[in-house]
Every structure is written in C-alpha cells, then in structure tokens.
PDB file of N, CA and C in Angstrom:
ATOM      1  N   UNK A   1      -6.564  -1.246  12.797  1.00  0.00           N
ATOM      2  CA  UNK A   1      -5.142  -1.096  12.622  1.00  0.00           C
ATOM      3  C   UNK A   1      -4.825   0.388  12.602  1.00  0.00           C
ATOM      4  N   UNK A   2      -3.638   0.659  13.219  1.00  0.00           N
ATOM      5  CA  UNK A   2      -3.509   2.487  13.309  1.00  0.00           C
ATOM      6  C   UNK A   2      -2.260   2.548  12.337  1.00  0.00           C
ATOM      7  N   UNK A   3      -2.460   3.703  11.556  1.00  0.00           N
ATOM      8  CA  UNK A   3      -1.454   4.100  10.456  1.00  0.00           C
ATOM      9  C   UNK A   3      -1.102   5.356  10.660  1.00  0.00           C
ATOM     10  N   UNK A   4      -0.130   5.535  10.709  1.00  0.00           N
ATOM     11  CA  UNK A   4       0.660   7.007  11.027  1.00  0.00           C
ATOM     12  C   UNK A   4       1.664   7.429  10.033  1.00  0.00           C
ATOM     13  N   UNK A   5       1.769   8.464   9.858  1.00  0.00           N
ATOM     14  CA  UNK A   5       3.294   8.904   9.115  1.00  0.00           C
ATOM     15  C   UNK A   5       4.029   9.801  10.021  1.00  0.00           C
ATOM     16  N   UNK A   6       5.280   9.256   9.585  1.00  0.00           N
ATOM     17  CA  UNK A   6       6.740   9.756  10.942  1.00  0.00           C
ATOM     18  C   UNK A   6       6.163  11.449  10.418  1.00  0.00           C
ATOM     19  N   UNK A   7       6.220  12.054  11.644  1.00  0.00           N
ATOM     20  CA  UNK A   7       5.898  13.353  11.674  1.00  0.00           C
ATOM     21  C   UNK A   7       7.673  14.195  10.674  1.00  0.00           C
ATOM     22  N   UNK A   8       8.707  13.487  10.388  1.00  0.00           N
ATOM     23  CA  UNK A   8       9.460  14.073   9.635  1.00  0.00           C
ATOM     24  C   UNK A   8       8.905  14.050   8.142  1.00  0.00           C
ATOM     25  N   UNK A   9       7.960  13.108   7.598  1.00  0.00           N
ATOM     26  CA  UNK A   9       7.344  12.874   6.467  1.00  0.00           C
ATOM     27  C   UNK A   9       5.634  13.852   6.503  1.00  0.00           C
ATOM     28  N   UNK A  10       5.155  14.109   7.140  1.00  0.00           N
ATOM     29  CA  UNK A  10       4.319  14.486   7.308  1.00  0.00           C
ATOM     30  C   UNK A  10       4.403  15.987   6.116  1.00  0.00           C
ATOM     31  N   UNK A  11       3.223  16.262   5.697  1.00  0.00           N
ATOM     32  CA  UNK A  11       3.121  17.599   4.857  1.00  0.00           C
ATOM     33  C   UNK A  11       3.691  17.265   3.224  1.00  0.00           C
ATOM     34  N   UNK A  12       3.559  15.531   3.170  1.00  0.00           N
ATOM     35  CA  UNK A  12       4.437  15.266   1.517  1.00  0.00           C
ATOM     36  C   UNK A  12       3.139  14.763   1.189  1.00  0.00           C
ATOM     37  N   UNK A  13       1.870  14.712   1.391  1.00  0.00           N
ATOM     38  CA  UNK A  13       0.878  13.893   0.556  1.00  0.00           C
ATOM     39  C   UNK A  13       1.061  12.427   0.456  1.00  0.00           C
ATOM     40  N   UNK A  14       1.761  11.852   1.668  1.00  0.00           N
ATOM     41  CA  UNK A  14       1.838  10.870   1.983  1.00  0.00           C
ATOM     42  C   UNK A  14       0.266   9.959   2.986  1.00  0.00           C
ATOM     43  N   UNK A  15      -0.323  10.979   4.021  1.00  0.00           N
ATOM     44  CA  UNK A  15      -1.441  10.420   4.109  1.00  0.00           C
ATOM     45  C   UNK A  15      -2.355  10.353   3.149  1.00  0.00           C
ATOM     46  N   UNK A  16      -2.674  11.782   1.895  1.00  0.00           N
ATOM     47  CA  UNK A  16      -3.616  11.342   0.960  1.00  0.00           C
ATOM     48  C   UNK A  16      -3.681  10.158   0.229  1.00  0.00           C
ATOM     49  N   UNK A  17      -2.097   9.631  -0.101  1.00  0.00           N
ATOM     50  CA  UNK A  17      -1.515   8.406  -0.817  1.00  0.00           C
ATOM     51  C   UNK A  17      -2.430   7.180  -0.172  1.00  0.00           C
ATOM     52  N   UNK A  18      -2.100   7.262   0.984  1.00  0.00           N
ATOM     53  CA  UNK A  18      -2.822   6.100   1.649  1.00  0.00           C
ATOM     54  C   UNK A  18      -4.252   6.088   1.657  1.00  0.00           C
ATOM     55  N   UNK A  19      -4.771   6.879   2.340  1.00  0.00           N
ATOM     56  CA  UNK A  19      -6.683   7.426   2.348  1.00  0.00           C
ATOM     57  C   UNK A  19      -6.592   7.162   0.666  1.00  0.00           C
ATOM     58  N   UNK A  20      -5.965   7.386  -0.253  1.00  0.00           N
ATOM     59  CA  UNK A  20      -6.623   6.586  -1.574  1.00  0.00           C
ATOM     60  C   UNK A  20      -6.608   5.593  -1.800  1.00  0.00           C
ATOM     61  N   UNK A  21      -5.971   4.786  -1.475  1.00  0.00           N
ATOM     62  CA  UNK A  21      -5.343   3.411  -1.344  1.00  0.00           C
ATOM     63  C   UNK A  21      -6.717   2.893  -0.568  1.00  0.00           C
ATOM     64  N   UNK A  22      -6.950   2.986   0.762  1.00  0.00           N
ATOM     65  CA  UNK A  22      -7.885   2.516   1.313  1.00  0.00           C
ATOM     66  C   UNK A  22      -9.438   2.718   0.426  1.00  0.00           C
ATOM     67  N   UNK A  23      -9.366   4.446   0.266  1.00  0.00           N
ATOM     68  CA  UNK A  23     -10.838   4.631  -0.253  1.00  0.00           C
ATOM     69  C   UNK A  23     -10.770   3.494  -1.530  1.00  0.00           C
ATOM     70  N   UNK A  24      -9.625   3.160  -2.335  1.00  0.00           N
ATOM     71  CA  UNK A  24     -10.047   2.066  -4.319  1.00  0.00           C
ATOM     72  C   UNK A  24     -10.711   1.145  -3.205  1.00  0.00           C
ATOM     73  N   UNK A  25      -9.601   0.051  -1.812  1.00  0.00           N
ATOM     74  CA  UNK A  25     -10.096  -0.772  -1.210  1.00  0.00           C
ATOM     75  C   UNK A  25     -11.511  -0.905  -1.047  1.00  0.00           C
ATOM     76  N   UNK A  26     -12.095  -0.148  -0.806  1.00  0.00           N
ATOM     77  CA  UNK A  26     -13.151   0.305   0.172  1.00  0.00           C
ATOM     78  C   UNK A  26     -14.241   0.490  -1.092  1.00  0.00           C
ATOM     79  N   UNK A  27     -14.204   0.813  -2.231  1.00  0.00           N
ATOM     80  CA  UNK A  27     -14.986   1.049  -3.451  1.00  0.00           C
ATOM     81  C   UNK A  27     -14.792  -0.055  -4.066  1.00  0.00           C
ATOM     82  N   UNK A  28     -13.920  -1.097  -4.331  1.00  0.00           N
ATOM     83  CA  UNK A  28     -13.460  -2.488  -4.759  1.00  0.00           C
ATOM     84  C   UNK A  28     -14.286  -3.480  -4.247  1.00  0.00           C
ATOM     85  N   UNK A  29     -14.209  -3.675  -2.846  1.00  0.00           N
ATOM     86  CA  UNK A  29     -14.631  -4.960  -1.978  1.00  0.00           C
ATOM     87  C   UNK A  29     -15.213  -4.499  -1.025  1.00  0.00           C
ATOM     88  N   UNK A  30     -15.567  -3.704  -0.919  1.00  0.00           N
ATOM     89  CA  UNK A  30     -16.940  -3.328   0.071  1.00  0.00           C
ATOM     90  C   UNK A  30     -18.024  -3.675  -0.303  1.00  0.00           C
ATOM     91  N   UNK A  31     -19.124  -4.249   0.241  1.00  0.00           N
ATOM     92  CA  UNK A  31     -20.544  -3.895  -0.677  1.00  0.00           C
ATOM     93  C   UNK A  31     -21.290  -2.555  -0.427  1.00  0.00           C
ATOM     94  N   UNK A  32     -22.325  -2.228  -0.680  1.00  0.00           N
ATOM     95  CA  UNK A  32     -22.537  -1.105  -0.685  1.00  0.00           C
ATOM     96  C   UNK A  32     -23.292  -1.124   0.624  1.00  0.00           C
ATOM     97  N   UNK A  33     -23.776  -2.228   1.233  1.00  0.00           N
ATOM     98  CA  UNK A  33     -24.439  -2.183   2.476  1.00  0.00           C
ATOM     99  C   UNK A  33     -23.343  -1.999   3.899  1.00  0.00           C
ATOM    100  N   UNK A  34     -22.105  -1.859   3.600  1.00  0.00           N
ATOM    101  CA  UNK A  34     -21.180  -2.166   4.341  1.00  0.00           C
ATOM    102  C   UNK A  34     -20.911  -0.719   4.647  1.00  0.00           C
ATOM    103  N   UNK A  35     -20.010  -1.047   6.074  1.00  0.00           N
ATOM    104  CA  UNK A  35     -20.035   0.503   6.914  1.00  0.00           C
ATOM    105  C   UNK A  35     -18.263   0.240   7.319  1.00  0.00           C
ATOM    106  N   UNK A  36     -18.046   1.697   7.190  1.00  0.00           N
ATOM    107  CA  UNK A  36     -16.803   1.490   7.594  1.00  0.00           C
ATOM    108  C   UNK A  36     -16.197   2.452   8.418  1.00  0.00           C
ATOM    109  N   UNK A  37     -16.147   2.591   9.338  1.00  0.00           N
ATOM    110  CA  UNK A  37     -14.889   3.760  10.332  1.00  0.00           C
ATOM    111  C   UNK A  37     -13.508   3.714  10.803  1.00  0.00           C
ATOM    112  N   UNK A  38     -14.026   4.921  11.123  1.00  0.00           N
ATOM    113  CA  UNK A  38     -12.359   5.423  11.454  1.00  0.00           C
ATOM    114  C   UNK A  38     -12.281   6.121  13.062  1.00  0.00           C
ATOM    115  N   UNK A  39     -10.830   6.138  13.999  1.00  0.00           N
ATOM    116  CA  UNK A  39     -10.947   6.850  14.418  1.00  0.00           C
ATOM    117  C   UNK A  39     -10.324   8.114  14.470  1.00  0.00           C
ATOM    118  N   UNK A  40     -10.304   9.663  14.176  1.00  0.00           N
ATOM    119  CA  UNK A  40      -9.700  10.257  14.037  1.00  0.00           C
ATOM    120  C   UNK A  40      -8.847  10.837  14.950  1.00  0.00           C
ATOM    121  N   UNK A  41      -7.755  10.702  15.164  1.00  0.00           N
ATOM    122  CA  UNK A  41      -7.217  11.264  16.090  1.00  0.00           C
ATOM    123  C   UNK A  41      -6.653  12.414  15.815  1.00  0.00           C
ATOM    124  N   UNK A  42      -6.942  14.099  16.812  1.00  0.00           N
ATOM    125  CA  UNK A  42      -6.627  15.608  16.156  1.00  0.00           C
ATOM    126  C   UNK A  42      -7.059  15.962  14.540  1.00  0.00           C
ATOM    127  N   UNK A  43      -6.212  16.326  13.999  1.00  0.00           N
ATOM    128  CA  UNK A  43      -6.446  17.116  12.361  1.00  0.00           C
ATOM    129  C   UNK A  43      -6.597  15.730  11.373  1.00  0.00           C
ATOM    130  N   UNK A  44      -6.308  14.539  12.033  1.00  0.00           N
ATOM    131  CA  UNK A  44      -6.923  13.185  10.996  1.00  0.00           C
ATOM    132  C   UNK A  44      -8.164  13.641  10.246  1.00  0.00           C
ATOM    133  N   UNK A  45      -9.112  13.806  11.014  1.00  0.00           N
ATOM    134  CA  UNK A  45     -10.221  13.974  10.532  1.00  0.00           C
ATOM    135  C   UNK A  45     -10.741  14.991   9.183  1.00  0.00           C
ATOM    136  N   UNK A  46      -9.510  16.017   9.250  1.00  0.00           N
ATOM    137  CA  UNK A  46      -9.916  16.991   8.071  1.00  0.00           C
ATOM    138  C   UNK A  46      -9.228  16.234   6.550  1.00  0.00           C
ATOM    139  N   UNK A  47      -8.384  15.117   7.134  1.00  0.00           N
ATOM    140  CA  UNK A  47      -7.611  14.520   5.672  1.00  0.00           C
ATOM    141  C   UNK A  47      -8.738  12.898   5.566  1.00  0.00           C
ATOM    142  N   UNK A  48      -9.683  12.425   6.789  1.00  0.00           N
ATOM    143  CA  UNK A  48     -10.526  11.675   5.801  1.00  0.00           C
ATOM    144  C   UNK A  48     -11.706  12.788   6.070  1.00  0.00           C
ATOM    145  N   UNK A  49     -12.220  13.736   6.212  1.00  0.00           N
ATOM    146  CA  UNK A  49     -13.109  14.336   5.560  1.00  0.00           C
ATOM    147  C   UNK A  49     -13.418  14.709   4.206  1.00  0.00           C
ATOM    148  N   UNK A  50     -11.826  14.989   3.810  1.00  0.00           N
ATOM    149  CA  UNK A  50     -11.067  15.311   1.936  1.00  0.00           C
ATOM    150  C   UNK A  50     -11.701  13.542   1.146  1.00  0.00           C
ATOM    151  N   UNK A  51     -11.515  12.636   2.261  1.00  0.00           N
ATOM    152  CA  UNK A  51     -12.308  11.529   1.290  1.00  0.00           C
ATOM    153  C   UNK A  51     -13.549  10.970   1.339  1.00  0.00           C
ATOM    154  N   UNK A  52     -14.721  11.638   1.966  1.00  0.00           N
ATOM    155  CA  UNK A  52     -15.907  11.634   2.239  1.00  0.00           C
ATOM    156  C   UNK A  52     -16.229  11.291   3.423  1.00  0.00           C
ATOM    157  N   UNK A  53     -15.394  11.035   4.572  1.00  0.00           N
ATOM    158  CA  UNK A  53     -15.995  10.304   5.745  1.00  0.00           C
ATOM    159  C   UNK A  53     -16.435  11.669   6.608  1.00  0.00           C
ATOM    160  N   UNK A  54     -17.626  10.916   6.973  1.00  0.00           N
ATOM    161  CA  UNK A  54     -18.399  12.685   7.859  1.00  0.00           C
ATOM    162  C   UNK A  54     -18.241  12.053   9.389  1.00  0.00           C
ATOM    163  N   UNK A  55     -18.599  12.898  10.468  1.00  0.00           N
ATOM    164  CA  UNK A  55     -18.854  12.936  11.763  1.00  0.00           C
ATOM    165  C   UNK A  55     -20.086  11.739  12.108  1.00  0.00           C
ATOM    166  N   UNK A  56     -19.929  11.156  12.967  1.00  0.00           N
ATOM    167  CA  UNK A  56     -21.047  10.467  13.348  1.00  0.00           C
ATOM    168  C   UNK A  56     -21.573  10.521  14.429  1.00  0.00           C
ATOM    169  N   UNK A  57     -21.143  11.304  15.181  1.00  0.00           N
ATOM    170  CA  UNK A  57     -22.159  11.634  16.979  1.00  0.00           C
ATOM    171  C   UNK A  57     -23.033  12.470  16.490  1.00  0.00           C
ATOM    172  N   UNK A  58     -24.175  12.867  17.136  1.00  0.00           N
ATOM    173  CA  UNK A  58     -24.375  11.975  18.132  1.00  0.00           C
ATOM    174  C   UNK A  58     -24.837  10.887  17.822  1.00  0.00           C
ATOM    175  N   UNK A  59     -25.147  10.251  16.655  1.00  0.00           N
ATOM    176  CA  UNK A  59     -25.284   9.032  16.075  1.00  0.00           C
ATOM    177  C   UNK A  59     -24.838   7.725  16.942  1.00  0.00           C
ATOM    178  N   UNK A  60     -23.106   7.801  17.185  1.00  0.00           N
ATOM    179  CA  UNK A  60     -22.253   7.015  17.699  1.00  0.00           C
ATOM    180  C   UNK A  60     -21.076   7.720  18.315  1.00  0.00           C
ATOM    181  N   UNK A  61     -20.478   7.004  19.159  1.00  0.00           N
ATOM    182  CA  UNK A  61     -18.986   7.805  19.278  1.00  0.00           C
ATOM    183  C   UNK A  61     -18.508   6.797  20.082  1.00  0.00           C
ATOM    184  N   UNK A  62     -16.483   7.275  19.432  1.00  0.00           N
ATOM    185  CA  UNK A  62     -16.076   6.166  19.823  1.00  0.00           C
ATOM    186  C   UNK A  62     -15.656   6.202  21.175  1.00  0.00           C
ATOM    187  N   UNK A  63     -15.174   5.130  21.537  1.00  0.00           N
ATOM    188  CA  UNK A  63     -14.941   4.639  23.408  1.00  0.00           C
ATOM    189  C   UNK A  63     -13.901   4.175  23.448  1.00  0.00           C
ATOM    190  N   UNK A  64     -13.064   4.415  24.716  1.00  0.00           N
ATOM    191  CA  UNK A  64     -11.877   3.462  24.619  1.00  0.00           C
ATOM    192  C   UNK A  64     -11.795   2.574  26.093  1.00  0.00           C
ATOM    193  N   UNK A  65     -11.231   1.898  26.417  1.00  0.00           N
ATOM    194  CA  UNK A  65     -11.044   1.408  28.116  1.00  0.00           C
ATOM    195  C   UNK A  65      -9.146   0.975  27.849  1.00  0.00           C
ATOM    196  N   UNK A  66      -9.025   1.505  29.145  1.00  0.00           N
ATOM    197  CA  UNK A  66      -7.541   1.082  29.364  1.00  0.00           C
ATOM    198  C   UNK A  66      -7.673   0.403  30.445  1.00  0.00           C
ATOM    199  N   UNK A  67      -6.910  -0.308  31.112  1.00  0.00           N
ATOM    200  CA  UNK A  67      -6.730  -1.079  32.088  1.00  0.00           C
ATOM    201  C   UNK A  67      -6.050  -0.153  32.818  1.00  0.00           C
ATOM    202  N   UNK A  68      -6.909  -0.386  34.357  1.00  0.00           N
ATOM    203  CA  UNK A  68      -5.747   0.467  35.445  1.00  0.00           C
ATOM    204  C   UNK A  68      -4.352  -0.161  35.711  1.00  0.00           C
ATOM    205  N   UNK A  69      -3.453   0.498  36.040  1.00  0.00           N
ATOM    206  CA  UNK A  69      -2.180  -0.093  36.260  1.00  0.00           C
ATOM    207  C   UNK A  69      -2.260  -0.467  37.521  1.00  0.00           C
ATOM    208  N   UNK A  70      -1.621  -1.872  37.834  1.00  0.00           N
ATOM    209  CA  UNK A  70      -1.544  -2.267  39.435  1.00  0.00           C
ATOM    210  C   UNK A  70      -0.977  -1.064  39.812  1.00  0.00           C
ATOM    211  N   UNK A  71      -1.138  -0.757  41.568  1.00  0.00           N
ATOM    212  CA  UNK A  71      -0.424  -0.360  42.471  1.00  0.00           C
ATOM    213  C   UNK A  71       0.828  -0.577  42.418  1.00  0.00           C
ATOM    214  N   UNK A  72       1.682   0.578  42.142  1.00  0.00           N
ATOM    215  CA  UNK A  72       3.400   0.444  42.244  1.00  0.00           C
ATOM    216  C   UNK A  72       3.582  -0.257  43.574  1.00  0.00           C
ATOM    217  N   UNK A  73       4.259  -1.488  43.998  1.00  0.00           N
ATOM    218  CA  UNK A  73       4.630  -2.260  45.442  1.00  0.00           C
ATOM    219  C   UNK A  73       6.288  -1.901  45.625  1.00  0.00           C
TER     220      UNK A  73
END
C-alpha cells in the first residue's frame, strides 16, 4: 500500500506520526522471524532510516514492470 503526505503538509512530522504508527504495528504483531519492507521512493528513505530500516542491495532490490501501452491507432 503507498502512503504519501500532500506535499502542502509535508515538513509537520506528519510522516514520523505514521512510520510510528506502523513501527508499534510492526513491534505488536509481527513475530520476530518476520521481515518487512519498504519501498523508498527519493528522501523516504532517510525518514524510515530514523526508524531502523537499513538498505538491502545488494542483498535484494526492488523491481517494477509496467505494461507497454498499445500502439496509439
């Protein structure tokens, strides 16, 4: 699921709000064998880095596929 804040809200500690919200989730009902990611898109990554999530390539990395668009007719 992708979560964003309207870039007019942005800079209120509105993403930390959430990344805590997820991290209680995530410390609540996770087990401890359980894995969880993210994908960061731009400066994302330095606000869940603030909640422990590290880099994982070359480990893994993520992929995307789009579908080509038909030929305009």
């Amino acid at each position: 699921m992708d979560i964003a804040v309207l870039r007019e809200h942005q800079g209120k500690g509105l993403g930390k709000r959430i990344m805590g919200e997820i991290l209680q989730f995530i410390e609540t009902h996770v087990p401890e064998s359980g894995y969880v990611s993210l994908i960061a898109d731009g400066p994302a990554q330095d606000l869940y880095a603030q909640f422990g999530f590290v880099h994982t390539a070359p480990r893994s990395v993520g992929m995307a596929y789009k579908r080509p668009r038909p030929a305009d007719t």
